[in-house]
Every structure is written in structure tokens, then in C-alpha cells.
Protein backbone atom coordinates (compact mmCIF):
# COMPACT_ATOMS: atom_id res chain seq x y z
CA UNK A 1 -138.34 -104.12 -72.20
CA UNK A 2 -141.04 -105.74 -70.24
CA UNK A 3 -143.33 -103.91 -67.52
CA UNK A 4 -143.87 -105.90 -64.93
CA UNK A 5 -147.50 -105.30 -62.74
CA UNK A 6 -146.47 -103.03 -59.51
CA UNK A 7 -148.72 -104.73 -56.68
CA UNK A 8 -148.55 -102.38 -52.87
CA UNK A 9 -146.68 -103.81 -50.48
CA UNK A 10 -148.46 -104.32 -47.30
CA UNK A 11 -147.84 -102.48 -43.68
CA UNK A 12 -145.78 -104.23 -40.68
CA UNK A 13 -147.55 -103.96 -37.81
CA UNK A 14 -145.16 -101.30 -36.06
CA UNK A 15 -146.01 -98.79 -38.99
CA UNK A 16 -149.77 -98.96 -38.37
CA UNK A 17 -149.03 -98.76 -34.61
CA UNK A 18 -146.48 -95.22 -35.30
CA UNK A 19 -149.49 -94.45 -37.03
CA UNK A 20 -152.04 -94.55 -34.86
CA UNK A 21 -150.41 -93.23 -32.15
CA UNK A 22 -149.15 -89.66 -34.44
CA UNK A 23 -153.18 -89.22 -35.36
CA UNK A 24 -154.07 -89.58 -31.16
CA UNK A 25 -151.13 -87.34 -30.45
CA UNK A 26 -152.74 -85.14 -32.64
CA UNK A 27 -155.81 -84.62 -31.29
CA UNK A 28 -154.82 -84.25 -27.85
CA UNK A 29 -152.84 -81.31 -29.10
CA UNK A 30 -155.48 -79.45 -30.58
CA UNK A 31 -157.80 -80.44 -27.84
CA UNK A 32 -155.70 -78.85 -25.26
CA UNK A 33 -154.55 -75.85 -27.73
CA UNK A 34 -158.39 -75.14 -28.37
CA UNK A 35 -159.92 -75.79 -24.48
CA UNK A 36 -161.30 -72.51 -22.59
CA UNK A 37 -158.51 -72.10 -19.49
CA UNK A 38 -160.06 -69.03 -17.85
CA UNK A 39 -160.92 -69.56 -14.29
CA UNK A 40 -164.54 -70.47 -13.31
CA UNK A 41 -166.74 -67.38 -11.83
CA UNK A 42 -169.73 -68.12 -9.76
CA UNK A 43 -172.81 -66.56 -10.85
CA UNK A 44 -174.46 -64.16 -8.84
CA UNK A 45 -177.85 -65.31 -7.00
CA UNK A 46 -181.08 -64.20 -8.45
CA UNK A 47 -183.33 -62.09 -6.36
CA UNK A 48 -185.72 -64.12 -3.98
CA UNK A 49 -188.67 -62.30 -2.10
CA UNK A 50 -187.79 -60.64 1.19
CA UNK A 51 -189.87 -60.00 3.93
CA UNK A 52 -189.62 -56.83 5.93
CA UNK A 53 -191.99 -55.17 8.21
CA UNK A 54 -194.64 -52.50 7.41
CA UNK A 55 -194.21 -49.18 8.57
CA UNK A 56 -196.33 -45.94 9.54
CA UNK A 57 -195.09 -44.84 6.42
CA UNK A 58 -196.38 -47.40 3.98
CA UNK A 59 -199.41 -47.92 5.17
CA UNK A 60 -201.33 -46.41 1.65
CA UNK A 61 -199.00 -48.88 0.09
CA UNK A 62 -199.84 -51.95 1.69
CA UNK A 63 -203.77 -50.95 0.68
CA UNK A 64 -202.77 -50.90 -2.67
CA UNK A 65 -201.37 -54.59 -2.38
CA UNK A 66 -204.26 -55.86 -0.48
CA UNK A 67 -206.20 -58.44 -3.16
CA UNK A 68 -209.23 -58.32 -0.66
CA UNK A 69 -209.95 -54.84 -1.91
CA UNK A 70 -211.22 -55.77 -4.56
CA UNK A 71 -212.65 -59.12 -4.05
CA UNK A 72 -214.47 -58.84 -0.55
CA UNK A 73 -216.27 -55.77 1.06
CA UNK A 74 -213.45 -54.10 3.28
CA UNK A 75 -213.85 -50.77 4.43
CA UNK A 76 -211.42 -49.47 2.51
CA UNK A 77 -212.04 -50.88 -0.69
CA UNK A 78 -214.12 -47.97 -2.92
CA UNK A 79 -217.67 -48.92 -2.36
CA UNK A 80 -216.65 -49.90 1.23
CA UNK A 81 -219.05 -47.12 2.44
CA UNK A 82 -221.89 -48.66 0.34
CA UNK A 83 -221.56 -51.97 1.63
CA UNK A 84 -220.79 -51.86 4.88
CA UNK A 85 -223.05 -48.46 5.32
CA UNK A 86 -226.55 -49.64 4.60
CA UNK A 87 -228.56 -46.84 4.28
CA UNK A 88 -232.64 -47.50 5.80
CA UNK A 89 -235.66 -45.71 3.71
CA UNK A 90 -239.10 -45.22 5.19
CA UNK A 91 -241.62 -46.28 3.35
CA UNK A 92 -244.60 -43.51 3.60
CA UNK A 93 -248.10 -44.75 3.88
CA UNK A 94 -251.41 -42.90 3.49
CA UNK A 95 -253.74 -43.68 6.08
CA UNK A 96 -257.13 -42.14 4.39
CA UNK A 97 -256.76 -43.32 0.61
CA UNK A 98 -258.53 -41.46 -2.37
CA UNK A 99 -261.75 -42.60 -3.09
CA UNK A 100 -262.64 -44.63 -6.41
CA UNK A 101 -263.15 -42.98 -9.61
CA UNK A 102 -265.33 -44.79 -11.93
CA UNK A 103 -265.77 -44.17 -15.45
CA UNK A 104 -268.72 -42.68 -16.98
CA UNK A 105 -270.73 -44.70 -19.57
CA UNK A 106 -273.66 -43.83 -21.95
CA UNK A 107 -276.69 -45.49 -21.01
CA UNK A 108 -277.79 -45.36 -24.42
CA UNK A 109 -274.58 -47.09 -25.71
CA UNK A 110 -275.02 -50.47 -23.24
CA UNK A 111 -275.94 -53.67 -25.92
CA UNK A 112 -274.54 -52.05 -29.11
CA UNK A 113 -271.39 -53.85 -29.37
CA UNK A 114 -273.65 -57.10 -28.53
CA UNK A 115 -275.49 -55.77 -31.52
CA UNK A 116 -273.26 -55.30 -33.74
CA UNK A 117 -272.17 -59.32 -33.31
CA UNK A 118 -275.50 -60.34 -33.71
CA UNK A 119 -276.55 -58.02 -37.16
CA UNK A 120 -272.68 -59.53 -38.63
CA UNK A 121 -273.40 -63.05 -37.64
CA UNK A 122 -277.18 -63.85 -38.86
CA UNK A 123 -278.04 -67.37 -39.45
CA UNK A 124 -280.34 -66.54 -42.53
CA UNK A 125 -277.28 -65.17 -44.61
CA UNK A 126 -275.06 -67.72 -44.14
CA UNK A 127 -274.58 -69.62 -47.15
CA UNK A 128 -273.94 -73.36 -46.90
CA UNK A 129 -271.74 -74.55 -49.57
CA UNK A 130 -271.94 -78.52 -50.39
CA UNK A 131 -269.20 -79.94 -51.41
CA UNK A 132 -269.92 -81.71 -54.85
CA UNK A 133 -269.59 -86.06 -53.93
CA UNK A 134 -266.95 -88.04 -55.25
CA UNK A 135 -267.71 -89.85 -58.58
CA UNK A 136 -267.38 -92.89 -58.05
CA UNK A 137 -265.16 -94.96 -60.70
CA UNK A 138 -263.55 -98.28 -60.97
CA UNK A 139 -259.72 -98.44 -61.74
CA UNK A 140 -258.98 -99.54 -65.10
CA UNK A 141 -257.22 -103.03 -64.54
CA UNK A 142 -254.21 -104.11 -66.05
CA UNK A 143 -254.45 -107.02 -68.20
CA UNK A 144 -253.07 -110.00 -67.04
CA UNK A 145 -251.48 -113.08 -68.86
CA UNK A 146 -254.19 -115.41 -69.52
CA UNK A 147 -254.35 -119.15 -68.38
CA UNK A 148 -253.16 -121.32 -71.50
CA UNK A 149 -257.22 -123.50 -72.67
CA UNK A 150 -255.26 -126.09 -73.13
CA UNK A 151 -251.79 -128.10 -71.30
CA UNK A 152 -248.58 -126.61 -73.58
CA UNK A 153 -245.11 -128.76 -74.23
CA UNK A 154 -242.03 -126.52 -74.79
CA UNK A 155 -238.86 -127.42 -75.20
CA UNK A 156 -235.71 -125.46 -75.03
CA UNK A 157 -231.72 -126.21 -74.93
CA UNK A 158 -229.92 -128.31 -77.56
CA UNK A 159 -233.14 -130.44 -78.14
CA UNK A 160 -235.07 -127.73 -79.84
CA UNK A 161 -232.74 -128.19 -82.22
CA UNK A 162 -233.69 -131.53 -82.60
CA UNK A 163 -237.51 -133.23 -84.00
CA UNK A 164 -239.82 -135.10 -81.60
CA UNK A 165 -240.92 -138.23 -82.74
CA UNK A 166 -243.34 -139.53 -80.16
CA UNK A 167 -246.54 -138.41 -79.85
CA UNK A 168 -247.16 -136.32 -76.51
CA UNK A 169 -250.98 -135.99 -75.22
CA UNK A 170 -251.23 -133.24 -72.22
CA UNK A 171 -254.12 -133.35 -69.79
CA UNK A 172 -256.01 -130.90 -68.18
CA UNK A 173 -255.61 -130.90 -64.24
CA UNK A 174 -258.72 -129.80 -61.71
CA UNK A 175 -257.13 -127.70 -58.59
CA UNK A 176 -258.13 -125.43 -56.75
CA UNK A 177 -255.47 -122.81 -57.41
CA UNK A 178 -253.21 -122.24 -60.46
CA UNK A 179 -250.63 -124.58 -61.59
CA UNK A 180 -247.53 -123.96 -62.18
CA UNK A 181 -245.08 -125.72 -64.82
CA UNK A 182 -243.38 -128.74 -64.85
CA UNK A 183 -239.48 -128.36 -65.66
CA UNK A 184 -237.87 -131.87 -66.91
CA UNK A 185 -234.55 -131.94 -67.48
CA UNK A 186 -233.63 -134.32 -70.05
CA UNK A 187 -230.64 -135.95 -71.86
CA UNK A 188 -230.84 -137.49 -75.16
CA UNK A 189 -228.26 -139.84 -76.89
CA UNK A 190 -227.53 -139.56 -80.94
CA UNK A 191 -230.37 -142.45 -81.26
CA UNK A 192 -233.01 -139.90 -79.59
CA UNK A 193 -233.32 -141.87 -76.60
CA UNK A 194 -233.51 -140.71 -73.22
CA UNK A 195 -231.09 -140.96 -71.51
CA UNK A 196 -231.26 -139.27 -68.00
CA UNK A 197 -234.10 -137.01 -66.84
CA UNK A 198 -235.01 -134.93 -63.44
CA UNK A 199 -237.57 -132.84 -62.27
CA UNK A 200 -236.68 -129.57 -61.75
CA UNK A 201 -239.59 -127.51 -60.97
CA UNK A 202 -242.86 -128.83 -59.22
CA UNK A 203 -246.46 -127.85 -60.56
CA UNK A 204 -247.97 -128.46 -57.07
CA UNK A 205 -249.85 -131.62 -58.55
CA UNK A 206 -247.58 -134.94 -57.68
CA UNK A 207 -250.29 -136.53 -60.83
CA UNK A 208 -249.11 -133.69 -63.18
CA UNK A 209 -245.44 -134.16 -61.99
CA UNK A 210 -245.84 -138.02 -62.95
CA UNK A 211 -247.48 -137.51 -66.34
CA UNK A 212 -244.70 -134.92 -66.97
CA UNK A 213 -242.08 -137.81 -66.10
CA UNK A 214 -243.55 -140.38 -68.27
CA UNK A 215 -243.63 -138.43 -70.97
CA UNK A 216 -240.07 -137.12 -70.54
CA UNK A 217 -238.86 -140.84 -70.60
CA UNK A 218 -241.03 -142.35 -73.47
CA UNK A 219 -240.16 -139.06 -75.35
CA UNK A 220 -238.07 -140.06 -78.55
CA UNK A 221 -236.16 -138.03 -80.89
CA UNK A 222 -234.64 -137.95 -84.56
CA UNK A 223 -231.21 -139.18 -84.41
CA UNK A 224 -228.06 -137.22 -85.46
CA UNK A 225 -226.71 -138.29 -88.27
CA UNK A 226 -223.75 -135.98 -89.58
CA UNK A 227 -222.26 -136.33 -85.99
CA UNK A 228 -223.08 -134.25 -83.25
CA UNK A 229 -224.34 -130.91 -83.53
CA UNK A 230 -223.04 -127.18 -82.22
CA UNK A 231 -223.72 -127.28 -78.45
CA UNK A 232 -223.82 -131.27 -77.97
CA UNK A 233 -221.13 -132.80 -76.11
CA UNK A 234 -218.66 -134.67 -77.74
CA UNK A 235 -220.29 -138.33 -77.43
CA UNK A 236 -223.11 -136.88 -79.47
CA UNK A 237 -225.23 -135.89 -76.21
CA UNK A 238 -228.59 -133.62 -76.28
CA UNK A 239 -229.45 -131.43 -73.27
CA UNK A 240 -232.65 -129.17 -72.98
CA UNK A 241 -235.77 -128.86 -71.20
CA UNK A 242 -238.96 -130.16 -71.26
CA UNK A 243 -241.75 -126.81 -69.84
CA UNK A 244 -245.43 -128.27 -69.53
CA UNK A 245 -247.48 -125.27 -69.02
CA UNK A 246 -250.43 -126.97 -67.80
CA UNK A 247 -254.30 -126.23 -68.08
CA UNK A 248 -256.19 -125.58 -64.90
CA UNK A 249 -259.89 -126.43 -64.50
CA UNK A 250 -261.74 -125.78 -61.29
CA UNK A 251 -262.70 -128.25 -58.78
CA UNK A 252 -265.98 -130.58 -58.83
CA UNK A 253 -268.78 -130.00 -56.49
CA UNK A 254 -267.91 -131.87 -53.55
CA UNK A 255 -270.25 -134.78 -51.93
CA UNK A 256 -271.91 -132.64 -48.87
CA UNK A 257 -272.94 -129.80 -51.54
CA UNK A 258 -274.83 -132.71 -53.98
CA UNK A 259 -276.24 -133.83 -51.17
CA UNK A 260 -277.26 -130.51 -49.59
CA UNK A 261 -278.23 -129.62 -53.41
CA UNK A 262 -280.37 -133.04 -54.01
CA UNK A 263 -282.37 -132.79 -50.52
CA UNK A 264 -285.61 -131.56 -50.15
């Protein structure tokens, strides 16, 4: 015995419509089954303010609703008497006044308290303290980095690493203020040759500058021979960085002071 699959059969259209209309039937019932059908009372009025006239009667009453009782002088309020009944006071005046009583004071007493100021405040007993002077010290100066005697040639970066060949010959500038150092930047191939250079930092001299450029190009280095080294670049290229710390010597006498200096 086979068992077939049992699949729902679908609606017809008058079912669904039967349908519908039994579930609105419905509620119509139990809406009308379940509605309030007592009649509809109207609700009495609330209680508005009347107005009727005052009589002889309440006239203590109305007093005791007057706001103005309290809040303006009336002659019934309860200082009404007060207010509105000033009550005048004579001042009394003496027409023959008591004559002036002056105080007695000892003759012998007149000065002493003058006196007295004068024996506490003597000029010969004061005592004139000085105040010690300042000593006078200099401040102990800090020392400073001294000026190099003599023009310096660093070198930093990959070419530190690396022997300079050429001999380099630093001269001494005159200026009137301190030079600073001379920064070349400088590239060097696996022969030692330069290969690109810049100036990076100024001295202030422009001849100083120059020297530092020639030098930086006629520089020469030992070549690399197991290949290039930890930190070159791959076609065996040297970077670093050529400081000159240069020496400063003051400025000759000018013309006008040999001249001033050689008249008579």
C-alpha cells in the first residue's frame, strides 16, 4: 500500500464570501447585545454667581467682603480712626533757656598731657638703627661652550661609515659675530665619488659656504668593495653629512681707525 502526499484543497470564492459575512454578522450582534440603551439624562447646571441686592440687614456682611478694608484707609477698616483721625501735638517751647554750665578745670593740670608727649617722644633717645648695605657680589656664570681654535669637519650618516681619502684644509673666517656651521648634504657612489651635494644650513659667510661646497665635491672616499653596506641603497649609494664647525676670528682694524691711529 502506497501513501500518497494529502495537499489542501483551496476555497471557492462563495465559501470565503459565507465567511466573511458570518464573522461581520457576528460582531454586529455583540455590538448591539453589549451597547448602553438607557435613555440620555441632562445634567444639571452648575451654580453661576447671582446678584441680589444688599439689605439693612447685611450691611456687617458686606464690610466683611469689602477688599478695600484692608488695602486702602476706609473708615471702617480697623485703624480707620488712625488714619483718617490725625491727631495734632504741640510742641512746648521755653522762652528763657537755662544758662550754660561749664566744666571746672585745674589750673595746675593745663600742659600736662602736652607734657607727657613731649618727656615719651625725646629726640636724644631715639635710637637710629642703620640698616647693614648690601654686599655686593657678582653672579657666578655658567660656563658656556667654547668657540672651536680651529675650523672642525664632521661627518655623520652612512659615510661615517666609510674612510676619507682626500685631504680637507679648513680656514679660519674673520666676522664680526659667530659663525654658525655649514651642513652639506652629500651622496657618494661605491667608487667614493660625489655624486650629488646641497647646502643645507648657511654659516652667514657666502666665502665659508663656498669653501664648504668645494670641499664637499672634491671630497673622495674608499670604495665598497663586498657590495653595499647596511643603510646604503641598493645601487651601492652613500648618504651623510658633511658639519664644518668653523673658527671665528675678529675683524681687522678698519681704514678710518689706521688713519685716525697713524695721525698726529
Amino acid at each position: 500500500m502506497s501513501s500518497s502526499s494529502v495537499q489542501p484543497c483551496a476555497w471557492p470564492l462563495r465559501r470565503w464570501a459565507l465567511t466573511v459575512l458570518a464573522v461581520f454578522a457576528g460582531q454586529l450582534g455583540l455590538i448591539f447585545w453589549l451597547s448602553d440603551r438607557t435613555p440620555i439624562r441632562a445634567r444639571p447646571a452648575a451654580g453661576g454667581p447671582k446678584l441680589r441686592l444688599a439689605e439693612r440687614s447685611s450691611h456687617e456682611m458686606l464690610k466683611l467682603e469689602d477688599p478695600t478694608l484692608f488695602a486702602l484707609p476706609h473708615r471702617q477698616g480697623f485703624a480707620g480712626q488712625a488714619w483718617l483721625t490725625p491727631t495734632w501735638t504741640t510742641n512746648r517751647s521755653y522762652s528763657s533757656p537755662d544758662e550754660p554750665t561749664w566744666l571746672q578745670l585745674d589750673s595746675s593740670e593745663l600742659g600736662a598731657a602736652f607734657n607727657q608727649f613731649v618727656a615719651t617722644n625725646r629726640l636724644d633717645a631715639l635710637l637710629v638703627f642703620a640698616p647693614p648695605e648690601p654686599a655686593l657680589a657678582f653672579p657666578e656664570l655658567a660656563p658656556g661652550a667654547l668657540a672651536p681654535r680651529a675650523s672642525v669637519l664632521k661627518i655623520t650618516g652612512d659615510l661615517a661609515e666609510r674612510k676619507l681619502l682626500s685631504p680637507v684644509v679648513l680656514s679660519s673666517w674673520p666676522h664680526p659675530d659667530l659663525l654658525t656651521n655649514s651642513v652639506v648634504q652629500l651622496v657618494a657612489d661605491p667608487e667614493g665619488r660625489p655624486v650629488s651635494l646641497t647646502l643645507l644650513s648657511s654659516s652667514g659667510s657666502p666665502k665659508a659656504d663656498q669653501q664648504a661646497l668645494d670641499l664637499a665635491r672634491n671630497a673622495r672616499f674608499n670604495p665598497v668593495e663586498h657590495g653595499p653596506k647596511a643603510g646604503a641603497s641598493a645601487q651601492g649609494l652613500s648618504w651623510g653629512q658633511l658639519v664644518f664647525e668653523w673658527n671665528t676670528l675678529p675683524m681687522p682694524p678698519t681704514n678710518a681707525t689706521a688713519g685716525a691711529a697713524g695721525s698726529p
